[in-house]
N, C-alpha and C. Protein backbone atom coordinates (compact mmCIF):
# COMPACT_ATOMS: atom_id res chain seq x y z
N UNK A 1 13.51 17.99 -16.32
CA UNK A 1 13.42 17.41 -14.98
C UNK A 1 13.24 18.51 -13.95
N UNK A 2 14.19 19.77 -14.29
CA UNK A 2 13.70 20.87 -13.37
C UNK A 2 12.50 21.28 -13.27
N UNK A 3 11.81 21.41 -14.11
CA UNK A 3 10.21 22.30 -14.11
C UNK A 3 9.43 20.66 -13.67
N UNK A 4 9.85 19.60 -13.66
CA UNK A 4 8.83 18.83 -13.01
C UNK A 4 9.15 19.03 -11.25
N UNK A 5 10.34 19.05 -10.80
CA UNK A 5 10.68 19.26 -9.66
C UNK A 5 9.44 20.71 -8.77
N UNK A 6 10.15 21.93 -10.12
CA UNK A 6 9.22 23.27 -9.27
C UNK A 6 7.75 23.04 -9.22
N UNK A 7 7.35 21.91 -10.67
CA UNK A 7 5.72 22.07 -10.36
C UNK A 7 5.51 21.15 -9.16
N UNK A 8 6.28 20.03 -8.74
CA UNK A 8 5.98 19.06 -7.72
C UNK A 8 6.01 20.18 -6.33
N UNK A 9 7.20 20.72 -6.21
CA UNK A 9 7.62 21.72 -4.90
C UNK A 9 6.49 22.51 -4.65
N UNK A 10 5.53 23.14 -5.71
CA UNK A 10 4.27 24.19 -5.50
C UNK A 10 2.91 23.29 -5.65
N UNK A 11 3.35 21.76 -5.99
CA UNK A 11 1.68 20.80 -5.33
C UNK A 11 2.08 20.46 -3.96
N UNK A 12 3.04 20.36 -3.29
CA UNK A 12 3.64 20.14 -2.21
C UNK A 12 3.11 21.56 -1.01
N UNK A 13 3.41 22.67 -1.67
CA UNK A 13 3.00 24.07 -0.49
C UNK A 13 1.39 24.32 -0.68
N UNK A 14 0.68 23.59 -1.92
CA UNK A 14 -0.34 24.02 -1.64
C UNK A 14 -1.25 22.85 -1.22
N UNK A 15 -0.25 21.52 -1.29
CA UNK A 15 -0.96 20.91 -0.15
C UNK A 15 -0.66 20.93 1.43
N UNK A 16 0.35 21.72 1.57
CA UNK A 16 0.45 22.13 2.98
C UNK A 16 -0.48 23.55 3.16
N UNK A 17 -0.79 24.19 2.37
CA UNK A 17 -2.17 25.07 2.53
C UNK A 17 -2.71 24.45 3.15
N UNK A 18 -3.69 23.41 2.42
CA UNK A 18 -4.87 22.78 2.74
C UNK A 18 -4.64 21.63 3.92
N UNK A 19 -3.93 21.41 4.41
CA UNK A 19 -3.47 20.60 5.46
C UNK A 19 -3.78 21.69 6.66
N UNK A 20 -2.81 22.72 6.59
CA UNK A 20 -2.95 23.92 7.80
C UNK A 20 -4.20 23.96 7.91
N UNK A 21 -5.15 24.28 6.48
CA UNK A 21 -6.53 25.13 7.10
C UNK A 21 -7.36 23.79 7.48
N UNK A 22 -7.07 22.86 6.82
CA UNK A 22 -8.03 21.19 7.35
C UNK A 22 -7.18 21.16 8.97
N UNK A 23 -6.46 21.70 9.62
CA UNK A 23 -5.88 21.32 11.05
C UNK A 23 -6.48 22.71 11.71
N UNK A 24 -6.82 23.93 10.99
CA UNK A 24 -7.08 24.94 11.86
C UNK A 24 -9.08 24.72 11.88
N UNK A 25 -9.36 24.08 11.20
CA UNK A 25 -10.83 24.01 11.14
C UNK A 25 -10.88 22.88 12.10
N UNK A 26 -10.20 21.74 12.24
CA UNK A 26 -10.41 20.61 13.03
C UNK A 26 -10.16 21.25 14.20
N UNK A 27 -9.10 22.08 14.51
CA UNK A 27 -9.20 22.64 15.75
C UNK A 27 -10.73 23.17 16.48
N UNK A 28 -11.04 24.22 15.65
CA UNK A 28 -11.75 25.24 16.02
C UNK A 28 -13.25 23.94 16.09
N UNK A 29 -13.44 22.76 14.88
CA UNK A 29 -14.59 21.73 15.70
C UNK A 29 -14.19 21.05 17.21
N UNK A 30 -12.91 21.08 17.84
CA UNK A 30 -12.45 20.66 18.58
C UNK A 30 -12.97 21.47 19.75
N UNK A 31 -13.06 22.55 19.39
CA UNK A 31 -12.86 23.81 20.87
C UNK A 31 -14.44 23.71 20.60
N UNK A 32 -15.38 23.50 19.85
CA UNK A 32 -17.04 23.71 19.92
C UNK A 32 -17.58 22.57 20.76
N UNK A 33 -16.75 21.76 20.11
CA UNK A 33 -17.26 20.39 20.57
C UNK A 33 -16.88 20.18 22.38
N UNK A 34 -15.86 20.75 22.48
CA UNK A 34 -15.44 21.10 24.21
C UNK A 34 -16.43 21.69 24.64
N UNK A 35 -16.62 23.01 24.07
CA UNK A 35 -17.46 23.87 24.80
C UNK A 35 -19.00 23.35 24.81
N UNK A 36 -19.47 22.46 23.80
CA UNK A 36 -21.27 21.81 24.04
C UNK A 36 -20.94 20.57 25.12
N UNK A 37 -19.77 20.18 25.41
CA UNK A 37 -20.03 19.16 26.04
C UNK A 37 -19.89 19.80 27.69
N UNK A 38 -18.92 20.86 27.86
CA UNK A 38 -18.60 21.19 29.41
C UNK A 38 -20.27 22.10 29.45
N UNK A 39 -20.81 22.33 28.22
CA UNK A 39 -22.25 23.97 28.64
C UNK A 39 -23.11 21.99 29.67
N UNK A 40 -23.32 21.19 28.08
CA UNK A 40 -24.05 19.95 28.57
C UNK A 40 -23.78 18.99 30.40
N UNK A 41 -22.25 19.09 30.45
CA UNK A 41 -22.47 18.81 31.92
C UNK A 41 -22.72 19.75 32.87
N UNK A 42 -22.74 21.12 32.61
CA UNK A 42 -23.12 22.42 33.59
C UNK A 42 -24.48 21.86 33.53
N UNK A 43 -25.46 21.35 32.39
CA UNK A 43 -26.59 21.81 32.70
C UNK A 43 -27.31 20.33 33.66
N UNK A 44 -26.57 19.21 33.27
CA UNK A 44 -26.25 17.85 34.05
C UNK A 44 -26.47 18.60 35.67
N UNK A 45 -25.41 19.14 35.89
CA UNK A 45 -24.46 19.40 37.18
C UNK A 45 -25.84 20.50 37.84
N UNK A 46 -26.28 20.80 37.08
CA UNK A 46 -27.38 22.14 37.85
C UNK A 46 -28.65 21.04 38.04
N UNK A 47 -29.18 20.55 36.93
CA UNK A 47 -30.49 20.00 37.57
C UNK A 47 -30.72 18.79 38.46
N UNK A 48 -28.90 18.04 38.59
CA UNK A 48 -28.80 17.26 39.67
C UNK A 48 -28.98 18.17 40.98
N UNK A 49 -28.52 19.41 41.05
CA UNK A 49 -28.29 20.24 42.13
C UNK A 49 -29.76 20.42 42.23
N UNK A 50 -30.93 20.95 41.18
CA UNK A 50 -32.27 21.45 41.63
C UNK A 50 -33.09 20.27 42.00
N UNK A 51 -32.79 19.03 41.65
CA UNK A 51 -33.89 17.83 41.86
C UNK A 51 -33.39 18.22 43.13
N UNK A 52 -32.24 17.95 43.84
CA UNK A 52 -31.80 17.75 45.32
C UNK A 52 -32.38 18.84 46.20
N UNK A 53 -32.86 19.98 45.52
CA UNK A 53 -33.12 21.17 46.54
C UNK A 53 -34.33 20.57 46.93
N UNK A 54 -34.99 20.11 45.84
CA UNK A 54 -36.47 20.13 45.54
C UNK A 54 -36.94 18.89 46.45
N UNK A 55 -36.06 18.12 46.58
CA UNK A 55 -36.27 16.76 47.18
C UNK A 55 -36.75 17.19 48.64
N UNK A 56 -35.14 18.20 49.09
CA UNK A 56 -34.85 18.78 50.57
C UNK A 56 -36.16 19.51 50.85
N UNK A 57 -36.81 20.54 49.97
CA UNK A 57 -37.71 21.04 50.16
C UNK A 57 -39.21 20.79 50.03
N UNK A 58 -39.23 19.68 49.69
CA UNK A 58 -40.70 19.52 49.28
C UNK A 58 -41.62 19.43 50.56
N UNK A 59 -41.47 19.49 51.54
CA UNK A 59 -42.33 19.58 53.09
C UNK A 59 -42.83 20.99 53.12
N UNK A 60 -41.79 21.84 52.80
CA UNK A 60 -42.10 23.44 53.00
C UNK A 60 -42.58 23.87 51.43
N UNK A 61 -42.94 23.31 50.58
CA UNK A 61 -43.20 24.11 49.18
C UNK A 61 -44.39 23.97 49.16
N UNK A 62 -45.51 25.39 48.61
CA UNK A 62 -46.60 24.83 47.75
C UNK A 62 -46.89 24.16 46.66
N UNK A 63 -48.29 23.93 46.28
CA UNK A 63 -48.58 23.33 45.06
C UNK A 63 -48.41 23.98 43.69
N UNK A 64 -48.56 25.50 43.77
CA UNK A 64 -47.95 26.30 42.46
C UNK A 64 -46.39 26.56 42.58
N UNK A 65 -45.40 26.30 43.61
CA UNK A 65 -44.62 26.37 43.31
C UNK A 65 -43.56 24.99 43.06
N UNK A 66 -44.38 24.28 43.18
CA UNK A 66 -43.88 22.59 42.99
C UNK A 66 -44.18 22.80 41.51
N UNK A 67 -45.43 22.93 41.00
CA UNK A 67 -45.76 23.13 39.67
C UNK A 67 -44.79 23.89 38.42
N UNK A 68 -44.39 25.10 39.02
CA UNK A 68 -43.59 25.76 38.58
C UNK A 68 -42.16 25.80 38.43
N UNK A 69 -41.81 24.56 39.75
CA UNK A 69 -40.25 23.95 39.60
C UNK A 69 -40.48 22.77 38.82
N UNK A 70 -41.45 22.26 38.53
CA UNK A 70 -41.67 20.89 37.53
C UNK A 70 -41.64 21.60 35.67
N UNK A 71 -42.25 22.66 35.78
CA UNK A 71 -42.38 22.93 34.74
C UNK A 71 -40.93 23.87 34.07
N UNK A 72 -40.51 24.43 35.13
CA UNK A 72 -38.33 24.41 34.48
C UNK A 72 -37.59 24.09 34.64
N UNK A 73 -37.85 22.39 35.37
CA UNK A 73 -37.29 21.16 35.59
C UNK A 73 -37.56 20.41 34.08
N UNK A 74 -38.61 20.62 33.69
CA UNK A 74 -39.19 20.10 31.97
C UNK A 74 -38.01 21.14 31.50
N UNK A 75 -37.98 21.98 31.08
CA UNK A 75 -37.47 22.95 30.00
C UNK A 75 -36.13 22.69 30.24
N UNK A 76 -35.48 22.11 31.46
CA UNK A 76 -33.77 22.36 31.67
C UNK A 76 -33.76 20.68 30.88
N UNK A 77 -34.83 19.86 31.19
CA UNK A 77 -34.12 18.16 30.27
C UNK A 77 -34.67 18.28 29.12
N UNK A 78 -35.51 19.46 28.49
CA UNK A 78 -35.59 19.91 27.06
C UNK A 78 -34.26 20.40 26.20
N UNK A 79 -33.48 21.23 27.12
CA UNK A 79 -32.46 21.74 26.93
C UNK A 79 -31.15 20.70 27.24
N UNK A 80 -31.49 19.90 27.83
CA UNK A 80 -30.67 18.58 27.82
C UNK A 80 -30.25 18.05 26.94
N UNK A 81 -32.05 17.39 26.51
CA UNK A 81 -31.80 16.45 25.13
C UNK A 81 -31.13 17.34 23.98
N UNK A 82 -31.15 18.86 23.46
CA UNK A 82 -30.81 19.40 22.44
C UNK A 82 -29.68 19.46 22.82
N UNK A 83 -29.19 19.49 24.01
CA UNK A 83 -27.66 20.04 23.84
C UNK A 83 -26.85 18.41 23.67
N UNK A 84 -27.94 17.51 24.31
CA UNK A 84 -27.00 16.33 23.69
C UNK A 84 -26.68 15.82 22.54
N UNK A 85 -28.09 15.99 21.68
CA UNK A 85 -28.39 15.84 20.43
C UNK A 85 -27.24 16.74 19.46
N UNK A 86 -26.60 17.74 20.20
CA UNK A 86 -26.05 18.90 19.87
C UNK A 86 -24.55 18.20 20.22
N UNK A 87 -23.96 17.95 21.19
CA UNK A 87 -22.48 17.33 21.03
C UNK A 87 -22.55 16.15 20.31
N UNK A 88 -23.31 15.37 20.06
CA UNK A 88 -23.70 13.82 18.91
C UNK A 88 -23.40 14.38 17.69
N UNK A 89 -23.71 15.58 17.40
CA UNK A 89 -23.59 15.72 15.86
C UNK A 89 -22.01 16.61 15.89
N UNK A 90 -21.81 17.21 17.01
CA UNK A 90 -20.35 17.66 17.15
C UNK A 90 -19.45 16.30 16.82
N UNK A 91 -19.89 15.50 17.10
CA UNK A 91 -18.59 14.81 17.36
C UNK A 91 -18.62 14.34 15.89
N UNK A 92 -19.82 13.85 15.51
CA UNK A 92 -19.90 13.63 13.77
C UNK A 92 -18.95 14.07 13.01
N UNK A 93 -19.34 15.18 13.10
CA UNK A 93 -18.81 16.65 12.37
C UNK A 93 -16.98 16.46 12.45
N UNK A 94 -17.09 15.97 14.21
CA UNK A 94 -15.12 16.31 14.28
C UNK A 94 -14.81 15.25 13.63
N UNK A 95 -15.44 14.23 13.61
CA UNK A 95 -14.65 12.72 13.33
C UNK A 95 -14.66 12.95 11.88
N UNK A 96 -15.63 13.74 11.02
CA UNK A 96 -15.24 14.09 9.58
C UNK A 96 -14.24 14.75 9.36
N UNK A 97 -13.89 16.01 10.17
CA UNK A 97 -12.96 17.29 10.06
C UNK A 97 -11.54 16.06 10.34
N UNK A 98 -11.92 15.26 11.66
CA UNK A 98 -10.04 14.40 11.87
C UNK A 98 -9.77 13.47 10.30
N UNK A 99 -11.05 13.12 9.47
CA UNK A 99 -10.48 12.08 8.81
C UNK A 99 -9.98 12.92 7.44
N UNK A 100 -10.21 14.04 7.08
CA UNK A 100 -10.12 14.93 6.42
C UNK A 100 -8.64 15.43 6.39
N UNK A 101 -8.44 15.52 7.86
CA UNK A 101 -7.31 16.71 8.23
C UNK A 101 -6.14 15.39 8.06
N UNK A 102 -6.44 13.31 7.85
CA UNK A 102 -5.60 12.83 7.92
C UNK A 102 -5.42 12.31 6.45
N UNK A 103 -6.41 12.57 5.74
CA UNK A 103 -6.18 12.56 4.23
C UNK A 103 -5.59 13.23 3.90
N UNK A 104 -5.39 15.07 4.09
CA UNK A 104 -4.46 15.66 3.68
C UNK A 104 -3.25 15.70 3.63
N UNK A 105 -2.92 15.21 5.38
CA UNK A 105 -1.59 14.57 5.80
C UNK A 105 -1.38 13.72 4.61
N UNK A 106 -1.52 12.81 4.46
CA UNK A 106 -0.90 11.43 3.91
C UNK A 106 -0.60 12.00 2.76
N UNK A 107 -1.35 12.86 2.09
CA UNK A 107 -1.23 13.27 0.29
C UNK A 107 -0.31 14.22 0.53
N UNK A 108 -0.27 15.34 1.51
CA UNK A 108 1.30 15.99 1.63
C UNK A 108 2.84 14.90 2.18
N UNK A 109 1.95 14.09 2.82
CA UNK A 109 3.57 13.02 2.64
C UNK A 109 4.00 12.20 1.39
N UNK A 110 2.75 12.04 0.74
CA UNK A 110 2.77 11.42 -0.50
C UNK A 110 3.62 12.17 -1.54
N UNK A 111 3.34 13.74 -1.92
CA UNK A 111 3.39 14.73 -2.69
C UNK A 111 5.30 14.83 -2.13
N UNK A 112 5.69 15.12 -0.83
CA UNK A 112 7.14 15.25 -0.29
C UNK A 112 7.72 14.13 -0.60
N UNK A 113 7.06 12.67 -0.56
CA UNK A 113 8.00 11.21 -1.40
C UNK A 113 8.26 11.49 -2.60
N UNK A 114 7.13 11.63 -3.43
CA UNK A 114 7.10 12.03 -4.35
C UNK A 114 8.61 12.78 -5.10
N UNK A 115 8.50 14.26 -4.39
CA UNK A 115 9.55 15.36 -4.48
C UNK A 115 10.56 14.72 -4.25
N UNK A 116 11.31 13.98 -2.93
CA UNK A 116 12.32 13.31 -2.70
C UNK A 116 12.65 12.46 -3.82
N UNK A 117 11.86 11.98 -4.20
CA UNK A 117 12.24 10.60 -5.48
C UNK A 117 12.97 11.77 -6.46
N UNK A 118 12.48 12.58 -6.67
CA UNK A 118 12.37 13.34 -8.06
C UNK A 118 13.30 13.95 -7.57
N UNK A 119 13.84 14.78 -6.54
CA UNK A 119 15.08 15.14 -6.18
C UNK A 119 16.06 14.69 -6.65
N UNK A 120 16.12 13.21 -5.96
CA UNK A 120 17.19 12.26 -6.26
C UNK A 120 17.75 11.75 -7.21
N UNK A 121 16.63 11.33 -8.59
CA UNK A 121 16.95 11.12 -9.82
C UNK A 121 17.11 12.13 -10.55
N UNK A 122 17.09 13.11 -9.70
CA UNK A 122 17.29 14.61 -10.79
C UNK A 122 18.94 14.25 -10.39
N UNK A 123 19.48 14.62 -9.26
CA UNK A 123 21.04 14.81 -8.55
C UNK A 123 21.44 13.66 -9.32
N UNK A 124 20.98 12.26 -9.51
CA UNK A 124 21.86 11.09 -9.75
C UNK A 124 22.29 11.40 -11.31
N UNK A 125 21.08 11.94 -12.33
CA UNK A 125 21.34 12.39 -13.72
C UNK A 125 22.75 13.14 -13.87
N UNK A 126 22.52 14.32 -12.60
CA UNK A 126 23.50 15.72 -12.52
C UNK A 126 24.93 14.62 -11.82
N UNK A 127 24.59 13.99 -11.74
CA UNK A 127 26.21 13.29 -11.15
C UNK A 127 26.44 12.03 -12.25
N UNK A 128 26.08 11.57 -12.88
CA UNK A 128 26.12 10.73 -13.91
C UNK A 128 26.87 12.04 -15.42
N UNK A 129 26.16 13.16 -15.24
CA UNK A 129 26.89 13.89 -16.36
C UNK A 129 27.89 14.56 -16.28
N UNK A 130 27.84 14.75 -14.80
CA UNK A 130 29.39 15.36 -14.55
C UNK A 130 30.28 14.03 -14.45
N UNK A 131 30.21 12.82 -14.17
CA UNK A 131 31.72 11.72 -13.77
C UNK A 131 31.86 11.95 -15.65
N UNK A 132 30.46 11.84 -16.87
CA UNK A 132 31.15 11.38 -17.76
C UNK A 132 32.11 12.95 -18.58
N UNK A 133 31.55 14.22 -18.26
CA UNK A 133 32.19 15.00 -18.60
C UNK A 133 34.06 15.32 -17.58
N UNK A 134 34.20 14.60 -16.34
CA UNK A 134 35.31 14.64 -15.88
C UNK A 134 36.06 13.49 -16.51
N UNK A 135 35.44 12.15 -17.02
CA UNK A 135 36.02 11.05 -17.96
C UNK A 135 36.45 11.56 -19.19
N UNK A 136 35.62 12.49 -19.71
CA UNK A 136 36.07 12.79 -20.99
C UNK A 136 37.09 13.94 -21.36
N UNK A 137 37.23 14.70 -19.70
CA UNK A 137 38.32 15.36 -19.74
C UNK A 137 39.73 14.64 -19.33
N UNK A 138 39.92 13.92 -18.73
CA UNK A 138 40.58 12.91 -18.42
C UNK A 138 41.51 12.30 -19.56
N UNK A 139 40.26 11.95 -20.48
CA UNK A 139 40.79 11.10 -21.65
C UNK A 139 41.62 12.42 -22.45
N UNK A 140 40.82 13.66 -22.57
CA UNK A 140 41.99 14.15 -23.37
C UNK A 140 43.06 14.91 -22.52
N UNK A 141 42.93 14.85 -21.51
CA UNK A 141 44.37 15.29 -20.80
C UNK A 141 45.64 13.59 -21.15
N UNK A 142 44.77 12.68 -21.23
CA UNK A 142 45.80 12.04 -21.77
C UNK A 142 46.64 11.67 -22.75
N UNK A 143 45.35 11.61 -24.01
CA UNK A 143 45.51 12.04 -25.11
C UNK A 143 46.63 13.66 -25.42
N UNK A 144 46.36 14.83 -24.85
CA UNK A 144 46.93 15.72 -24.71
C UNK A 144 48.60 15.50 -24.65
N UNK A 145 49.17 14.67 -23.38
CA UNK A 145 50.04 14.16 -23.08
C UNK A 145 50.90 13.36 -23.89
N UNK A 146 49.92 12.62 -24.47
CA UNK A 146 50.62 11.34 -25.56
C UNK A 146 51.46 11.94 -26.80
N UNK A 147 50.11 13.17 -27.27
CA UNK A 147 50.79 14.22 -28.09
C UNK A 147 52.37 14.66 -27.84
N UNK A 148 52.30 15.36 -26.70
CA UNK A 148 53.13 16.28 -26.36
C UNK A 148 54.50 15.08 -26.28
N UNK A 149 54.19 13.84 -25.66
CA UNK A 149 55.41 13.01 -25.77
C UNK A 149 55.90 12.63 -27.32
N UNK A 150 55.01 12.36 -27.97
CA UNK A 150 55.23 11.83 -28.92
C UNK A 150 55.93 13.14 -30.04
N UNK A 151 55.51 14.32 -29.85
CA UNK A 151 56.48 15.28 -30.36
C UNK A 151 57.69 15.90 -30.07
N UNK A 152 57.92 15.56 -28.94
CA UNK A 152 59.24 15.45 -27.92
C UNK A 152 60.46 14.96 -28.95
C-alpha cells in the first residue's frame, strides 16, 4: 500500500509540473494577446486621428499629397486587418492554452482525491492492525493474570 501511495504522491508533483508550465504558457498567451489588441487599438486610435486631420485639411492640401495620405491611409487599414486577423487567432490560441491549463487542473485534483482516498485506507488498515494487536495484548495480560491467580 506504501509504494502505491509514493507512486500516486510523484503522479501528483508531476502533474503539478505540467499544470505550472500549462498556467505559465497561458499566461505569457495572455500578455501577447494584450499586447496585439492595445498595438490594434493604437493603430484604430491613430487613423481615426489622421482621417480627422485630413478631413480638417483638405481645403489647404494638394493633389499628390492627398494621394499620398490615401495611399498610407491604405497601408495603416492593411495593417489593421492583419493585426486583427492577428488578435482572432490570439484569442484561439488562448481559449486552447485556458482549456488545457483547466484539464490539467481537474487531473491534479483528480490525482490529490485520488492520494487522499489512498491515504486514508492506508491509516484505516494501520489503525485496524494496531486496535487488533492492542486486543491481543490485552487478552494476554489477562490471560497472564488468570495464571498468576490461579498459582497463588
Amino acid at each position: 500500500m506504501q509504494s502505491r501511495i509514493i507512486r500516486m504522491r510523484k503522479l501528483v508533483e508531476l502533474a503539478d509540473i505540467d499544470l505550472d508550465k500549462a498556467a505559465q504558457t497561458l499566461a505569457a498567451l495572455q500578455a501577447e494577446s494584450t499586447s496585439s489588441e492595445e498595438q490594434l487599438s493604437s493603430l484604430t486610435d491613430y487613423i481615426a486621428e489622421l482621417s480627422e486631420k485630413i478631413s480638417v485639411q483638405k481645403k489647404e492640401i494638394t493633389a499628390i499629397d492627398l494621394q499620398s495620405q490615401r495611399g498610407f491611409s491604405d497601408k495603416l487599414y492593411q495593417a489593421i486587418e492583419a493585426q486583427t486577423e492577428k488578435v482572432t487567432r490570439l484569442k484561439e490560441v488562448l481559449e486552447k492554452g485556458r482549456e488545457e491549463w483547466l484539464e490539467k487542473r481537474m487531473r491534479k485534483e483528480s490525482l490529490l482525491a485520488l492520494l487522499n482516498k489512498l491515504k486514508q485506507k492506508h491509516q484505516a488498515e494501520q489503525d485496524k492492525r494496531e486496535q487488533r494487536m492492542l486486543d491481543e495484548l490485552a487478552t494476554q495480560r489477562v490471560i497472564a493474570n488468570k495464571s498468576q491467580i490461579s498459582n497463588k
